[in-house]
Protein backbone atom coordinates (compact mmCIF):
# COMPACT_ATOMS: atom_id res chain seq x y z
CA UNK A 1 -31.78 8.33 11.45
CA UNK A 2 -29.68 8.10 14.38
CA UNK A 3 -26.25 10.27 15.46
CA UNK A 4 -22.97 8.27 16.36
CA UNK A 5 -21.58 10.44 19.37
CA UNK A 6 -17.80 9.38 19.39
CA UNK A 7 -15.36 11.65 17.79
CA UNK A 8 -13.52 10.59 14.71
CA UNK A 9 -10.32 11.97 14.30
CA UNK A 10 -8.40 12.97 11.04
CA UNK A 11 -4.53 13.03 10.50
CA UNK A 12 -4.33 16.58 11.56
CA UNK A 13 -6.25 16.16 15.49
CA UNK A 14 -3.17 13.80 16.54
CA UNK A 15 0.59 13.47 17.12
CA UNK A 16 2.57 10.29 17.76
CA UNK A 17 4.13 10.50 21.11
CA UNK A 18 7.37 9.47 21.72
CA UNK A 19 8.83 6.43 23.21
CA UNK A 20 12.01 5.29 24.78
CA UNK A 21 14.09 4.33 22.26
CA UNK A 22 17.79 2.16 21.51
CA UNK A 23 18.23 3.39 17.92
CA UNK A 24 21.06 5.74 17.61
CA UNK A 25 20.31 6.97 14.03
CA UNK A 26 17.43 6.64 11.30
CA UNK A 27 19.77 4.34 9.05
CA UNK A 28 19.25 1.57 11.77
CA UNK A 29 15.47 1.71 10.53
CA UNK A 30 14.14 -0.73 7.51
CA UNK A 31 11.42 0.26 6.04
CA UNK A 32 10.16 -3.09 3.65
CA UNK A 33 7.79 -4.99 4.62
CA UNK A 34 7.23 -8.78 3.63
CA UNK A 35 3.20 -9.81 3.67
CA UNK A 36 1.39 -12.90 3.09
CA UNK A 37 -2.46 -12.56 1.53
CA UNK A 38 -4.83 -13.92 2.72
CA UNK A 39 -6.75 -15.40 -0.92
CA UNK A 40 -3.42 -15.34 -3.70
CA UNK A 41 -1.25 -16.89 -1.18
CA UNK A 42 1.19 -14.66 -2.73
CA UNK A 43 4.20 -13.22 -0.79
CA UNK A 44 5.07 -9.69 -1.60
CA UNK A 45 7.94 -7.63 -0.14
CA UNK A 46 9.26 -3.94 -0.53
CA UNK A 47 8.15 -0.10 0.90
CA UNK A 48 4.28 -0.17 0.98
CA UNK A 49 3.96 3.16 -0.15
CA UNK A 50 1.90 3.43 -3.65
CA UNK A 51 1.56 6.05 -5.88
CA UNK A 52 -2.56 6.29 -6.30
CA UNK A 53 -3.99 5.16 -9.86
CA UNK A 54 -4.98 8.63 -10.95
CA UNK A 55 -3.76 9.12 -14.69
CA UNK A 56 -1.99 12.43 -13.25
CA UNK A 57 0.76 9.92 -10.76
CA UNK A 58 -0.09 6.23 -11.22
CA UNK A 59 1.76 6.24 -14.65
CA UNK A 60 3.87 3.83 -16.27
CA UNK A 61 7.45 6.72 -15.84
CA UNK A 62 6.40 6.94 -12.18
CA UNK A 63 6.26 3.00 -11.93
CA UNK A 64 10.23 3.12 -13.15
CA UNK A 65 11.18 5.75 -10.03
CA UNK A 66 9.58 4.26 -7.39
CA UNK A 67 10.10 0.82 -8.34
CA UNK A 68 13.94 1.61 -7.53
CA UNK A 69 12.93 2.25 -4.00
CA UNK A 70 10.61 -1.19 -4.25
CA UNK A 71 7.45 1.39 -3.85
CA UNK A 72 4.42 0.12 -5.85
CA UNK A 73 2.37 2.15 -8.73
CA UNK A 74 -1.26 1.52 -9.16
CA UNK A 75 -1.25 2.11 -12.82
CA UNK A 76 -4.18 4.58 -13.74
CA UNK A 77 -6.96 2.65 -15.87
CA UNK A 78 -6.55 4.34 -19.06
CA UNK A 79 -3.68 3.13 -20.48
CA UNK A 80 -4.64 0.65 -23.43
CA UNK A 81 -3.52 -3.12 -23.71
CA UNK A 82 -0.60 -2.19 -25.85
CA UNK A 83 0.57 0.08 -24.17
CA UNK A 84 0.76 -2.24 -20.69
CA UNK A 85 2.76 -5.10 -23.28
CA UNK A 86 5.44 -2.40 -24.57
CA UNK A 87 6.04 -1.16 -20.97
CA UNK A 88 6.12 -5.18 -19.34
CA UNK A 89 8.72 -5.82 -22.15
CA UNK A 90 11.04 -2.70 -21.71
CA UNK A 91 10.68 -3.17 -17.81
CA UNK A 92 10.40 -6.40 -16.10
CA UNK A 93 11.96 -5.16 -13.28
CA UNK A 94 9.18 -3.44 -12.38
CA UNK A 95 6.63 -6.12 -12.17
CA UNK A 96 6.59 -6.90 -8.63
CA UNK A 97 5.62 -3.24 -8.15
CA UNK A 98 2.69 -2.58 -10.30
CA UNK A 99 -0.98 -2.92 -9.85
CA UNK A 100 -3.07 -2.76 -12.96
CA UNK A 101 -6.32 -0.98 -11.87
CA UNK A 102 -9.68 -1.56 -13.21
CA UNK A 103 -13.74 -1.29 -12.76
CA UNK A 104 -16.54 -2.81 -12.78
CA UNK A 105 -17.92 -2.91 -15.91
CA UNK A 106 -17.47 -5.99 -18.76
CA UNK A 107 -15.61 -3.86 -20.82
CA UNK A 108 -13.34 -2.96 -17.77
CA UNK A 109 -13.30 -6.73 -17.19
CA UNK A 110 -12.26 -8.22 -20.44
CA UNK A 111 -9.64 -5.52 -20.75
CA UNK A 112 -7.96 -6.70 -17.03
CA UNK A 113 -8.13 -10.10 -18.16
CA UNK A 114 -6.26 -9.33 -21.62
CA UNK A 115 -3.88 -7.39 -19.51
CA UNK A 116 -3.02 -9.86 -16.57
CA UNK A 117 -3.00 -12.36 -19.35
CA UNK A 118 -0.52 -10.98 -21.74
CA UNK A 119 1.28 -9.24 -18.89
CA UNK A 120 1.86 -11.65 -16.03
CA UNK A 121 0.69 -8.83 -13.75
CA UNK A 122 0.59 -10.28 -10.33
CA UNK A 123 -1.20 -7.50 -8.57
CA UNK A 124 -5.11 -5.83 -9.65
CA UNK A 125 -6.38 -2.96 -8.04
CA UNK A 126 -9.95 -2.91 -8.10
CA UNK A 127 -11.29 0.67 -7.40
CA UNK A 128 -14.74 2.62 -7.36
CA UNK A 129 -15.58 5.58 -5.55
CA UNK A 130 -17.98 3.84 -3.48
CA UNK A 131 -17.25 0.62 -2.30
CA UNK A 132 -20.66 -0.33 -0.38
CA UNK A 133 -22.79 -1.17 -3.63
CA UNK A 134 -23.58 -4.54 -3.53
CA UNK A 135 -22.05 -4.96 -7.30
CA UNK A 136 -18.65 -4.27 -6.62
CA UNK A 137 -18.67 -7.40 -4.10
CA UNK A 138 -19.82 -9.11 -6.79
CA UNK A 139 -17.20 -8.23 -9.41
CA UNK A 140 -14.46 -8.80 -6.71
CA UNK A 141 -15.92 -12.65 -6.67
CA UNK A 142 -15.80 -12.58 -10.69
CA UNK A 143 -12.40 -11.14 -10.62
CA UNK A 144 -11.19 -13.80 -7.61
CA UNK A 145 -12.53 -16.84 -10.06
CA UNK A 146 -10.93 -15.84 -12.90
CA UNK A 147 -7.68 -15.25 -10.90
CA UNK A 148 -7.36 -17.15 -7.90
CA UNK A 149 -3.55 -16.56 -7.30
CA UNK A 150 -3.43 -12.87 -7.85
CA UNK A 151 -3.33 -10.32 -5.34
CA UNK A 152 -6.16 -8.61 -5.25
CA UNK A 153 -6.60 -4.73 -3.88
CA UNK A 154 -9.84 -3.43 -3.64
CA UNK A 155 -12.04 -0.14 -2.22
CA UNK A 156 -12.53 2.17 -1.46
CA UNK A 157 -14.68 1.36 1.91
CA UNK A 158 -13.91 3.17 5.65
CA UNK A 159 -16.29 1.12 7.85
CA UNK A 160 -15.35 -2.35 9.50
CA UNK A 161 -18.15 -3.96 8.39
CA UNK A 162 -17.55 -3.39 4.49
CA UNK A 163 -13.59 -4.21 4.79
CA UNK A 164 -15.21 -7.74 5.80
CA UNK A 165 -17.14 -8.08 3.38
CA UNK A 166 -14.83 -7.22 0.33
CA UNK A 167 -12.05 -9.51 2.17
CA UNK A 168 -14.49 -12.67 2.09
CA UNK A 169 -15.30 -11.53 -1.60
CA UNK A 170 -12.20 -12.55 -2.01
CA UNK A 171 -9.84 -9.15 -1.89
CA UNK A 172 -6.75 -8.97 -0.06
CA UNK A 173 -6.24 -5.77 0.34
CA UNK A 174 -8.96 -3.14 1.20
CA UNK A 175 -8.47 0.50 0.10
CA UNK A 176 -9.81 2.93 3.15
CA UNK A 177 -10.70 6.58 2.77
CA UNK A 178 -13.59 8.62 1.12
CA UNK A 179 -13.54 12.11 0.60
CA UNK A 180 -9.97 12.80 2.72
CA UNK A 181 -8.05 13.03 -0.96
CA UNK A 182 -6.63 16.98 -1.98
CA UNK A 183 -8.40 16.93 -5.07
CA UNK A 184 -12.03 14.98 -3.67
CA UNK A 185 -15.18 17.33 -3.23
CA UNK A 186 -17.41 14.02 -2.08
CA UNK A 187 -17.33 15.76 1.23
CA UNK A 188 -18.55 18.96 -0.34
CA UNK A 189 -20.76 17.03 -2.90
CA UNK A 190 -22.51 13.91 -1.16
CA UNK A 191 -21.68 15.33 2.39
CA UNK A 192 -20.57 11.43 2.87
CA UNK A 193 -16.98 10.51 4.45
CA UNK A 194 -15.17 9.54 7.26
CA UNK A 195 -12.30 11.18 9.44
CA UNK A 196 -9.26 9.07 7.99
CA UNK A 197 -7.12 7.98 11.23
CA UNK A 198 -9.90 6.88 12.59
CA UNK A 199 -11.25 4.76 9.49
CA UNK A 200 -7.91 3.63 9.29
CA UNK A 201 -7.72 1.98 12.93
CA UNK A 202 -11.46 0.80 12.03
CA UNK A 203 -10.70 -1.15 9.00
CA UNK A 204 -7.52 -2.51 9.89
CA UNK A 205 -8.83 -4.21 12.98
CA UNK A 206 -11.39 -5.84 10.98
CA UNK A 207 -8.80 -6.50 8.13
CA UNK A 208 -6.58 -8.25 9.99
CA UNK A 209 -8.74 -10.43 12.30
CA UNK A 210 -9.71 -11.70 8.52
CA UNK A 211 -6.00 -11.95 7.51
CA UNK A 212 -6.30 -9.29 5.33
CA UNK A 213 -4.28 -6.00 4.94
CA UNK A 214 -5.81 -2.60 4.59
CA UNK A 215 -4.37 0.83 2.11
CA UNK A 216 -4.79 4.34 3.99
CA UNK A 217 -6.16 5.97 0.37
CA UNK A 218 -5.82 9.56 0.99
CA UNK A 219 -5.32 12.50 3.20
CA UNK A 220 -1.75 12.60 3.35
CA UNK A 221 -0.41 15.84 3.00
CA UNK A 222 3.28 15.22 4.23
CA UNK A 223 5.37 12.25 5.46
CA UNK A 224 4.22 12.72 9.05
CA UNK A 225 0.88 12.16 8.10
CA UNK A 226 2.18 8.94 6.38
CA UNK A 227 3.58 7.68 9.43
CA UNK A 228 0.30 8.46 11.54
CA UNK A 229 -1.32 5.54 9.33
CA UNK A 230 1.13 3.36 9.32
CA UNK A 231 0.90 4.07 13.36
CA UNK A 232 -3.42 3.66 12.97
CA UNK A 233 -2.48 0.23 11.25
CA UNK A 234 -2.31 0.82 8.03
CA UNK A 235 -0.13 -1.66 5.82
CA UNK A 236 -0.04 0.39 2.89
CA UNK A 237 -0.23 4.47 2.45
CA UNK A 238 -1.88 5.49 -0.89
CA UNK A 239 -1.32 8.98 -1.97
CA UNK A 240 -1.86 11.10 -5.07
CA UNK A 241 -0.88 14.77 -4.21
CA UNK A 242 2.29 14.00 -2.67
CA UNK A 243 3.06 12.22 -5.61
CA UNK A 244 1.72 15.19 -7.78
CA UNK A 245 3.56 17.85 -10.06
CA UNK A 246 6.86 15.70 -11.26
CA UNK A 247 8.34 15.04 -13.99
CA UNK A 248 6.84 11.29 -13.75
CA UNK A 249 3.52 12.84 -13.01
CA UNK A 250 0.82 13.52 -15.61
CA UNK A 251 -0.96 16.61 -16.35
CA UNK A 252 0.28 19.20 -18.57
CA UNK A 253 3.03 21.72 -18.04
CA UNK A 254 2.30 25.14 -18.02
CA UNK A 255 3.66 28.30 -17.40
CA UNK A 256 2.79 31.45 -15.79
CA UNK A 257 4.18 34.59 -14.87
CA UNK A 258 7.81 32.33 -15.13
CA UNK A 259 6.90 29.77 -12.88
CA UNK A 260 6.42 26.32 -14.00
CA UNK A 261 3.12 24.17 -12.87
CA UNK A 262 1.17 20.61 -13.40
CA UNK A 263 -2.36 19.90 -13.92
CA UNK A 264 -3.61 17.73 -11.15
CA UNK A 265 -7.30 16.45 -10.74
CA UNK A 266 -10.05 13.54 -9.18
CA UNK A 267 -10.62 11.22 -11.51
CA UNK A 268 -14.14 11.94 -10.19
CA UNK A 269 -13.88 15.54 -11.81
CA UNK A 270 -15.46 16.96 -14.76
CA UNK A 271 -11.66 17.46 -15.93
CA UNK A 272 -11.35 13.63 -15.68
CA UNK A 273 -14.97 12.91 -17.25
CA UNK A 274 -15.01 15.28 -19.74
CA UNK A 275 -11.56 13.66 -20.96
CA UNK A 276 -12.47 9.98 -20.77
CA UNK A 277 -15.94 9.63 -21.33
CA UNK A 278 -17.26 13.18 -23.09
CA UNK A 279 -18.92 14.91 -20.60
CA UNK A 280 -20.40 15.22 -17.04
CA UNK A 281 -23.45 12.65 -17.35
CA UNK A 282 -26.65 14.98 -16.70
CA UNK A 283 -27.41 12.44 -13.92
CA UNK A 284 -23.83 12.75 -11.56
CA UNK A 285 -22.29 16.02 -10.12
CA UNK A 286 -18.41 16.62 -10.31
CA UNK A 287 -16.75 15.02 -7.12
CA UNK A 288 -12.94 16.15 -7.73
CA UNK A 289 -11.28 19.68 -8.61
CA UNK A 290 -9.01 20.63 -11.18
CA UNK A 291 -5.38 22.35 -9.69
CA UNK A 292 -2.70 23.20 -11.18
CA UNK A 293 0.51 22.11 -8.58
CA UNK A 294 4.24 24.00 -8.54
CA UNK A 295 6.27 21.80 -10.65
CA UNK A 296 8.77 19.98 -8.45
CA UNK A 297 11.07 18.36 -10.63
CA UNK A 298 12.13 14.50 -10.35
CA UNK A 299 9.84 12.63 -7.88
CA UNK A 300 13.44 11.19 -6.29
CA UNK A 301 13.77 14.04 -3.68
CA UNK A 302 10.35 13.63 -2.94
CA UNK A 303 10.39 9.86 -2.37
CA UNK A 304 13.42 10.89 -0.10
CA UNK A 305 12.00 13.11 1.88
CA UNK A 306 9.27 10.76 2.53
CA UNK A 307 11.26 7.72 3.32
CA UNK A 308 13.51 10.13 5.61
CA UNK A 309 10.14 11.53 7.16
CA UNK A 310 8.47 7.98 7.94
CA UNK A 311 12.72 6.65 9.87
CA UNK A 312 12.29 9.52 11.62
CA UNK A 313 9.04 8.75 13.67
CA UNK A 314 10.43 5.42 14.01
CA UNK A 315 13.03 6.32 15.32
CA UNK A 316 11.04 8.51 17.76
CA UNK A 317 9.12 5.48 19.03
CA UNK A 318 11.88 2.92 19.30
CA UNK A 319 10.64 0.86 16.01
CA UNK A 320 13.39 -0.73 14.28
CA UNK A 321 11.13 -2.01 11.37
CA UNK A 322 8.18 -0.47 9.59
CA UNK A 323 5.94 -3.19 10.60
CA UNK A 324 6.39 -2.47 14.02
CA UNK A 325 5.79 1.21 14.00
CA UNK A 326 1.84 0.55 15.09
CA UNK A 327 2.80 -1.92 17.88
CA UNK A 328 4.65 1.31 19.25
CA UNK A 329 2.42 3.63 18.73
CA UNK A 330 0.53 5.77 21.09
CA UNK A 331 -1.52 8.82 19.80
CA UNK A 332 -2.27 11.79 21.93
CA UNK A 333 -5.40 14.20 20.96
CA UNK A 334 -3.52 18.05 20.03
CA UNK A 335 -5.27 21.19 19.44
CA UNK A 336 -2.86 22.34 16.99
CA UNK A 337 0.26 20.60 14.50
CA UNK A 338 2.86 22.86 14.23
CA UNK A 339 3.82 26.46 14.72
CA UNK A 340 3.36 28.66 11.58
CA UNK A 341 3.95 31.85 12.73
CA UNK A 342 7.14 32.34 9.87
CA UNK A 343 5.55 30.56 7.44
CA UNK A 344 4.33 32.67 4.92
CA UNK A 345 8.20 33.64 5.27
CA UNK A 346 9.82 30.39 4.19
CA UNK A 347 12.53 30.59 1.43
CA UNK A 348 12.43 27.30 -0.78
CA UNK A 349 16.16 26.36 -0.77
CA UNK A 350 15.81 23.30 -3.07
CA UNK A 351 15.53 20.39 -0.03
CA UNK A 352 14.29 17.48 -0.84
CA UNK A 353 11.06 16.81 -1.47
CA UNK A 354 10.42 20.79 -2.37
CA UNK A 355 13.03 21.40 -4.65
CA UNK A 356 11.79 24.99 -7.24
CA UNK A 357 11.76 24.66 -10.47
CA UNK A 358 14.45 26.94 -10.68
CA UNK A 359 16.55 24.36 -8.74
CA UNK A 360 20.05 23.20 -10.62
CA UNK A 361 18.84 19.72 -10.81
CA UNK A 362 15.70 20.12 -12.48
CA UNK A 363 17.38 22.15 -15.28
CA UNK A 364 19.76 18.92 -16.30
């Protein structure tokens, strides 16, 4: 046993401070990206935001909205192979911003390779809870073999050392963060994680000294907090509760007392194992929560409100391009976020991103 003395820091112990800038006004700011990976020697371009591939907001009518704002979808794991051909066929636009997700297991195999097959998916998302077992290095090298031009995402790691090793595997893209998510009780559960910023500027330094690009997976609670990983280094945000409780969103609709919510859960919770597999194995404790989120209508003011939120802190820092937001970055250590003193007064007018249920809009 031994203690590691230097403070990690999480979204919420930083601000971005701000720099001289020459942009007059947050239209001047571009947001896509164009990469290079490392192993497919693919070229991708668009908004490296993706919606996380939990079967509650990395569905197939989420994939349509964002794709329309060139924002990927990292397709949740339970869809079957005919469903993936029937939504490839109606929408071919949105191939170049889908990942089809998938585990470790043969079964999960030969179903990825009947998908990527059949579907000309150009993108795989490989994704277990716990990226340091030796096996899942090992099915990234089975997955690379069989595919050797498709871009491969895989995680979820937080430690340099591990983002090597899954980029030499043969990934391209590493997936940091365990235990920051909304709905994740790993913390709680396992007592295992890592503050996220600070796994973020971690991974990414050892990412790209490999040529390889890193996902901050988790922990985002608002569009600042987006922009502080982009900032750490991050080429790609992953979230799932920001992308929670819309129409595009799975989970079911209830209502209560007149208001209007979604079902949102881990795919680690008993919700999620109970569903897909039966039960909570007598050998594994629950790691995710079961919420129910206000419903918030179409995810369009949302993705607005984000895209707005991330031009704005570029725009604070003097970056005229997304990819140069962490070049400008400098972070400065902050007791406290934001003054909250009227919160618990705040009127929901219908603004973007937190539009009511009872807004005009989501009536039509």
């Amino acid at each position: 046993m031994r203690i590691e003395n230097e403070i990690k820091l999480a979204f919420k112990d930083v601000l971005i401070r701000p720099r001289r800038s020459t942009l007059r006004s947050r239209s001047e700011v571009s947001l896509e990206c164009k990469y290079t990976f490392r192993h497919s020697d693919q070229t991708w371009q668009g908004v490296p935001i993706i919606a996380a591939n939990m079967d509650t907001t990395g569905t197939f009518e989420m994939c349509k909205a964002l794709s329309k704002h060139k924002m990927l979808t990292a397709i949740h794991k339970h869809y079957t192979v005919d469903e993936w051909k029937k939504f490839v066929k109606e929408n071919p636009e949105c191939l170049d911003y889908i990942a089809v997700s998938s585990g470790t297991s043969d079964n999960d195999f030969k179903k990825l390779v009947e998908i990527v097959d059949s579907c000309k998916v150009s993108t795989i998302c490989l994704d277990i809870a716990n990226g340091y077992s030796e096996h899942f290095a090992d099915t990234i090298r089975r997955v690379r073999k069989q595919f050797p031009k498709i871009t491969i995402m895989a995680g979820n790691v937080v430690t340099g050392d591990m983002t090597e090793e899954l980029i030499l595997a043969g990934a391209d893209i590493i997936k940091v963060g365990i235990g920051p998510g909304s709905v994740c009780t790993t913390r709680k559960k396992a007592g295992v994680g890592y503050p996220q910023l600070s796994a973020v500027v971690e991974c990414a330094d050892a990412a790209h000294a490999l040529g390889g690009k890193v996902i901050s997976d988790g922990g985002c609670t608002n569009p600042g907090d987006m922009a502080k990983a982009f900032g750490a280094g991050a080429d790609y945000v992953m979230a799932g509760g920001m992308f929670a409780g819309h129409s595009e969103s799975g989970g079911q609709l209830v209502t209560i007392n007149g208001k209007q919510f979604k079902e949102f859960y881990g795919m680690s919770s008993a919700t999620a194992m109970k569903k897909y597999v039966g039960k909570v194995a007598n050998y594994r404790a629950s790691e995710g929560k079961t919420i129910r989120v206000p419903y918030r209508g179409n995810v369009e003011f949302t993705v607005l409100d984000m895209l707005g939120g991330i031009r704005s802190a570029c725009t604070y820092v003097g970056s005229a391009t997304l990819e140069a937001l962490s070049s400008r970055t400098i972070f400065i250590r902050v007791p406290m976020q934001t003054n909250e003193v009227f919160s618990r007064f705040e009127i929901n007018m219908g603004v973007s991103g937190y539009r009511t249920s009872n807004s005009k809009e989501n009536k039509k």
